[in-house]
Each structure stands twice: as structure tokens, then as C-alpha cells.
C-alpha atoms as a PDB file:
ATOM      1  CA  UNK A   1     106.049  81.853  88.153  1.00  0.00           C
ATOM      2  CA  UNK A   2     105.225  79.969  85.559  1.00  0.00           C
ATOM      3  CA  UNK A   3     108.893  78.841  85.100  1.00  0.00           C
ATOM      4  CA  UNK A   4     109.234  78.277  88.732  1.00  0.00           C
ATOM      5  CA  UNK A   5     106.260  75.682  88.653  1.00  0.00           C
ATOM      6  CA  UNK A   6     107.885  73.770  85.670  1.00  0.00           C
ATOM      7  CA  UNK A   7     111.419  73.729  87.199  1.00  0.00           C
ATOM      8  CA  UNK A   8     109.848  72.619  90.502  1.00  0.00           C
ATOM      9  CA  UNK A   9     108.131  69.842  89.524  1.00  0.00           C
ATOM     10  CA  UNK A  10     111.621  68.768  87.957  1.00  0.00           C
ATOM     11  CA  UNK A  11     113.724  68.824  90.866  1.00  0.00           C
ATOM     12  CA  UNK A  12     111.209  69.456  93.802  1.00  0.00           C
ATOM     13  CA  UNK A  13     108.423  67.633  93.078  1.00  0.00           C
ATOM     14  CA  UNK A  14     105.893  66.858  96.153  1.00  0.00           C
ATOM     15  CA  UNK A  15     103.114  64.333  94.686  1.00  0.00           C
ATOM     16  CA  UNK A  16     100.088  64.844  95.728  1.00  0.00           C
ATOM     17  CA  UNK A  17      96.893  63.665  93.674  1.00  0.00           C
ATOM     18  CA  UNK A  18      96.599  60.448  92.055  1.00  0.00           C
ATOM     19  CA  UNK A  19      97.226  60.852  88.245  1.00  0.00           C
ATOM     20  CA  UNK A  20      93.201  60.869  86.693  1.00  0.00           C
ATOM     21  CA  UNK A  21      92.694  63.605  89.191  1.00  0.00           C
ATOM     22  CA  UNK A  22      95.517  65.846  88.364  1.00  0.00           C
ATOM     23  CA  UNK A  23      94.604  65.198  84.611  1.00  0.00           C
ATOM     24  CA  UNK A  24      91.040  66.051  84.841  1.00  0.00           C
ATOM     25  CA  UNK A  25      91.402  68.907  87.484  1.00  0.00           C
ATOM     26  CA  UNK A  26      94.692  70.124  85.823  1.00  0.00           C
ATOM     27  CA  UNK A  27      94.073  70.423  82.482  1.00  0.00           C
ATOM     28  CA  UNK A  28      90.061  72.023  82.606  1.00  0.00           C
ATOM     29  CA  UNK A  29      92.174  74.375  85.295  1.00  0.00           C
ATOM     30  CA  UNK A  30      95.039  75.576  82.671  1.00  0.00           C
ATOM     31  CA  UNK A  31      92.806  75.696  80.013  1.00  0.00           C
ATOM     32  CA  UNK A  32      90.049  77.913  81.590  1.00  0.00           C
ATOM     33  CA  UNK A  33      92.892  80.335  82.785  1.00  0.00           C
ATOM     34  CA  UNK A  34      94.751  80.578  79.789  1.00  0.00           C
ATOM     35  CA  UNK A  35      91.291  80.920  78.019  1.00  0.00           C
ATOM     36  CA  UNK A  36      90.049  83.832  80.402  1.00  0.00           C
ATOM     37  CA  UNK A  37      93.522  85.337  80.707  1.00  0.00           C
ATOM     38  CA  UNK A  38      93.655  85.809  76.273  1.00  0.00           C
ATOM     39  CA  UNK A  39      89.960  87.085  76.316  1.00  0.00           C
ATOM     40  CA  UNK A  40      90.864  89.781  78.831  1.00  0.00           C
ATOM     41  CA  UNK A  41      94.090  90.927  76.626  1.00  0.00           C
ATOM     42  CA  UNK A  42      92.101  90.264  73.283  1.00  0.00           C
ATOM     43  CA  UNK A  43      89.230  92.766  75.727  1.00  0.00           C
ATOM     44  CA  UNK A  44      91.762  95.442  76.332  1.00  0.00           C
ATOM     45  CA  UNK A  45      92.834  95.669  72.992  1.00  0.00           C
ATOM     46  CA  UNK A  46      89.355  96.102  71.337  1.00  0.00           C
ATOM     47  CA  UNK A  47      88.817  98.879  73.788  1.00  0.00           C
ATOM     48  CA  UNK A  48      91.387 100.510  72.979  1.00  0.00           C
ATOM     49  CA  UNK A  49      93.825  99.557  75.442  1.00  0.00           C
ATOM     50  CA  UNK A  50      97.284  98.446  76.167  1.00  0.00           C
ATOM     51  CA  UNK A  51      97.849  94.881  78.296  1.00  0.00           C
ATOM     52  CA  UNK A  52     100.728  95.876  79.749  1.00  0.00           C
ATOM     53  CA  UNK A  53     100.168  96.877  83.597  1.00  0.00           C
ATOM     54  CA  UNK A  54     103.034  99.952  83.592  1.00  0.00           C
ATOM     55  CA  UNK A  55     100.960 101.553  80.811  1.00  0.00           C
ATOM     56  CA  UNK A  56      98.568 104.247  81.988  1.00  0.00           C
ATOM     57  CA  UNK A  57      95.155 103.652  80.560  1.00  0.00           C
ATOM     58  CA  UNK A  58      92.884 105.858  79.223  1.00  0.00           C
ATOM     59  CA  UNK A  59      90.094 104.301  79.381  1.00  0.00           C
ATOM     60  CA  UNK A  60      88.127 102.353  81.211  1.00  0.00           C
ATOM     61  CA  UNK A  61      87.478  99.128  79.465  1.00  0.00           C
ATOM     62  CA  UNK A  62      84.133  97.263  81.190  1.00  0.00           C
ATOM     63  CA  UNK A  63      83.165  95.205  77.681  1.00  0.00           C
ATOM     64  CA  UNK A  64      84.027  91.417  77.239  1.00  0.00           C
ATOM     65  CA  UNK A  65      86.384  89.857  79.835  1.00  0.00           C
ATOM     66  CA  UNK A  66      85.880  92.867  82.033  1.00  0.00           C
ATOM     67  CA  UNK A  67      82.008  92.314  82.249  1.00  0.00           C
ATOM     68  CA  UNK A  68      82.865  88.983  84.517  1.00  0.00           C
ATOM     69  CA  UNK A  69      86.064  90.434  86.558  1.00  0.00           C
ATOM     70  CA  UNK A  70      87.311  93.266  86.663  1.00  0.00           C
ATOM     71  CA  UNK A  71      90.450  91.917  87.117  1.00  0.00           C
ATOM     72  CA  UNK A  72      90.536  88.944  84.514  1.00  0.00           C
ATOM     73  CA  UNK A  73      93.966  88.676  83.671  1.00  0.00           C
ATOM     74  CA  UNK A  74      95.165  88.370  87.489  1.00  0.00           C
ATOM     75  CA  UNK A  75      92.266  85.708  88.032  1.00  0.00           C
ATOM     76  CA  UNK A  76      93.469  83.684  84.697  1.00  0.00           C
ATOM     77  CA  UNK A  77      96.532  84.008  85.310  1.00  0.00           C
ATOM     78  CA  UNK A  78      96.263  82.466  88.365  1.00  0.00           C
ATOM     79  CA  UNK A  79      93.964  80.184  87.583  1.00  0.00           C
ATOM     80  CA  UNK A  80      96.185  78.729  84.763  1.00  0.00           C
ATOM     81  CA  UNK A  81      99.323  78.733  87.345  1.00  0.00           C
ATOM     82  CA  UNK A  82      96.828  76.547  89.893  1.00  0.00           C
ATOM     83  CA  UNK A  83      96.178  74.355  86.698  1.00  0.00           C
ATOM     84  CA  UNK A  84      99.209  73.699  85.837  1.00  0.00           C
ATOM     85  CA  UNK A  85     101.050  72.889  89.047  1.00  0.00           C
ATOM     86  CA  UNK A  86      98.157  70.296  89.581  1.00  0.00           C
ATOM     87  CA  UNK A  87      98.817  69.245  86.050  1.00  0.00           C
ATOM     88  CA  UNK A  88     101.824  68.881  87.112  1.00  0.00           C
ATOM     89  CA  UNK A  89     101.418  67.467  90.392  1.00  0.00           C
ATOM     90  CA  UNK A  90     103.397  69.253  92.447  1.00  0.00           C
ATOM     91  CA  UNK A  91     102.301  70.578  95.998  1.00  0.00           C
ATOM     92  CA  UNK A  92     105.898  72.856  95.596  1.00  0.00           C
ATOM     93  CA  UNK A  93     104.435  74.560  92.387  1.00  0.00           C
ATOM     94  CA  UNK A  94     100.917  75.182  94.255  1.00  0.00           C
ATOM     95  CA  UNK A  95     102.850  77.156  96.973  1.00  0.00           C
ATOM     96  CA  UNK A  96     104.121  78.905  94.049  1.00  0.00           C
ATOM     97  CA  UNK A  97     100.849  79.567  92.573  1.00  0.00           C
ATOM     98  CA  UNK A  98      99.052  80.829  96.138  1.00  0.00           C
ATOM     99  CA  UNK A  99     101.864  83.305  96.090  1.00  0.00           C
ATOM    100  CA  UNK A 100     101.165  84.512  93.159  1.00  0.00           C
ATOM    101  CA  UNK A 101      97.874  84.203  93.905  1.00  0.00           C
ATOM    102  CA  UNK A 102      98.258  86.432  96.944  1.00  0.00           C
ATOM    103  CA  UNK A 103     100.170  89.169  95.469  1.00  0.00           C
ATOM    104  CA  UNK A 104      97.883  89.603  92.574  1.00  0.00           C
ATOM    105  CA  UNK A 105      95.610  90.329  94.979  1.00  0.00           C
ATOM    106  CA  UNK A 106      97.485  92.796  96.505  1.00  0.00           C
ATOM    107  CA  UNK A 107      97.944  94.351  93.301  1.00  0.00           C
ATOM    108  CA  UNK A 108      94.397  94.598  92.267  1.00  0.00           C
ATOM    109  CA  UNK A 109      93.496  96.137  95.393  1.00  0.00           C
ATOM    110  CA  UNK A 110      96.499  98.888  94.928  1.00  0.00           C
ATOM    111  CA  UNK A 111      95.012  99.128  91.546  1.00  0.00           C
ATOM    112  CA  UNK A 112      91.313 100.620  93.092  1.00  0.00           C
ATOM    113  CA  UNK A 113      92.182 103.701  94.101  1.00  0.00           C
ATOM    114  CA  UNK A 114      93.502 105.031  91.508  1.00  0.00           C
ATOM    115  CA  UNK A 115      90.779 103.901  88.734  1.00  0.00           C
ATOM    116  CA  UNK A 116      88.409 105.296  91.204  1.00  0.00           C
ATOM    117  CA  UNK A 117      90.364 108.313  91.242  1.00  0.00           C
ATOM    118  CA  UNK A 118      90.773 108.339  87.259  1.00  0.00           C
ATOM    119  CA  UNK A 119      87.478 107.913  86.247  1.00  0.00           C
ATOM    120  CA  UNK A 120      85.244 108.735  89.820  1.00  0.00           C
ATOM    121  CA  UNK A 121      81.706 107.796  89.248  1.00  0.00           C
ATOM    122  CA  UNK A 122      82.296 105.086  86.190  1.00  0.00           C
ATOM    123  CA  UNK A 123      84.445 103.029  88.194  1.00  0.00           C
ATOM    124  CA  UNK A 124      82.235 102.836  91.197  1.00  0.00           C
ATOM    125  CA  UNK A 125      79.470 102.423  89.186  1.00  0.00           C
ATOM    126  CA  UNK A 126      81.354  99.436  87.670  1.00  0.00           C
ATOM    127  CA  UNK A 127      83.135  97.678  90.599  1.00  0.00           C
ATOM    128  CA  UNK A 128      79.596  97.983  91.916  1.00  0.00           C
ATOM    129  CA  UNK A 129      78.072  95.550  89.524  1.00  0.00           C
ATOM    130  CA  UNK A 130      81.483  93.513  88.573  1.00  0.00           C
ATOM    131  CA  UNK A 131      82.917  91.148  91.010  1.00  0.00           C
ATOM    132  CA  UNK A 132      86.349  92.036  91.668  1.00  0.00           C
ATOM    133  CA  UNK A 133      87.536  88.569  90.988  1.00  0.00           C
ATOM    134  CA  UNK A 134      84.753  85.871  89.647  1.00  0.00           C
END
């Protein structure tokens, strides 16, 4: 996705913000995401975890990024690919971004049953006092 923004802001691009306000919305945009989407990984890995989604966990990690979101890497993720294509200032590379956006939240919600079913009362007991997103 990320690719996809860059390329279509080469060959695609669809203005859409004056430049101070895709500066100042961009960049604070990309660089929360990037920053949220890191702690989450940097989370996983003190508790034990692996990032990658086709790993099997464990464990349930709830400390750091997880005690915001409990899905932090989709949300910074996104929230990095919504920086960047205003950044960028392309309204093609948004599209991209809601996309994304969309199927990471299809993904987290595939994702619920089977923590719930992994680790039963933890996990309700978490998603009950973490938002699912932020």
C-alpha cells in the first residue's frame, strides 16, 4: 500500500489540499502512525511475542502499545498510510489508504474470535477495557 500511494502520487496524482495543509496535517499524520505502529512491534517483542500476523501467539500481550488499542499496528499503520498520501497530496493514494483502512478492519474483527477463544476470560476482560482501535 504503501508503494501504491508513492507510485500514485507519481503518475495519478489528484490534488487536493493546499500545500501548508498537507504539510502540517501530513507529516504530524505519518509521524504519529509510524510512531504508534514501532511501539506496538517494540510491545510485542518485550512480551514475548512475534510481529508477524501468520505467527500463532502465545500470549496475550496487553502492556505498552496494547494498553491504548488493541490493535495498534493496524491503527498505525493506517494512520501513517492516511499521513502520507496527504503528505503527498493525493486524493488517489487516500482511496488507497481507506482500503486499507477497511480491510484492516476486517481483519481485526476476524482476529476476535479466536483470541477470545485462546485465552477466554483474559481477552474479554481486556477488549472490555481497551478500545479496539483508539
Amino acid at each position: 500500500a504503501l508503494a501504491l500511494i508513492v507510485i500514485l502520487s507519481l503518475v495519478a496524482q489528484v490534488s487536493f489540499l493546499p500545500l501548508g495543509l498537507s504539510l502540517g496535517v501530513g507529516i504530524p499524520l505519518l509521524v504519529a502512525g509510524l510512531g504508534l505502529f514501532g511501539w506496538a512491534q517494540a510491545s510485542l517483542l518485550r512480551g514475548g511475542e512475534h510481529p508477524a500476523p501468520h505467527r500463532s501467539t502465545a500470549r496475550l500481550v496487553t502492556g505498552g502499545a496494547f494498553r491504548v488499542s488493541r490493535t495498534p499496528i493496524y491503527a498505525g499503520g493506517t494512520t501513517a498510510l492516511f499521513g502520507l498520501a496527504v503528505l503527498l497530496d493525493t486524493a488517489t493514494g487516500l482511496g488507497v489508504a481507506l482500503l486499507l483502512a477497511l480491510l484492516a478492519r476486517s481483519v481485526a474483527l476476524a482476529e476476535e474470535p479466536y483470541l477470545e477463544a485462546k485465552f477466554g476470560d483474559e481477552y474479554r476482560e481486556y477488549s472490555s477495557r481497551v478500545r479496539r482501535w483508539i
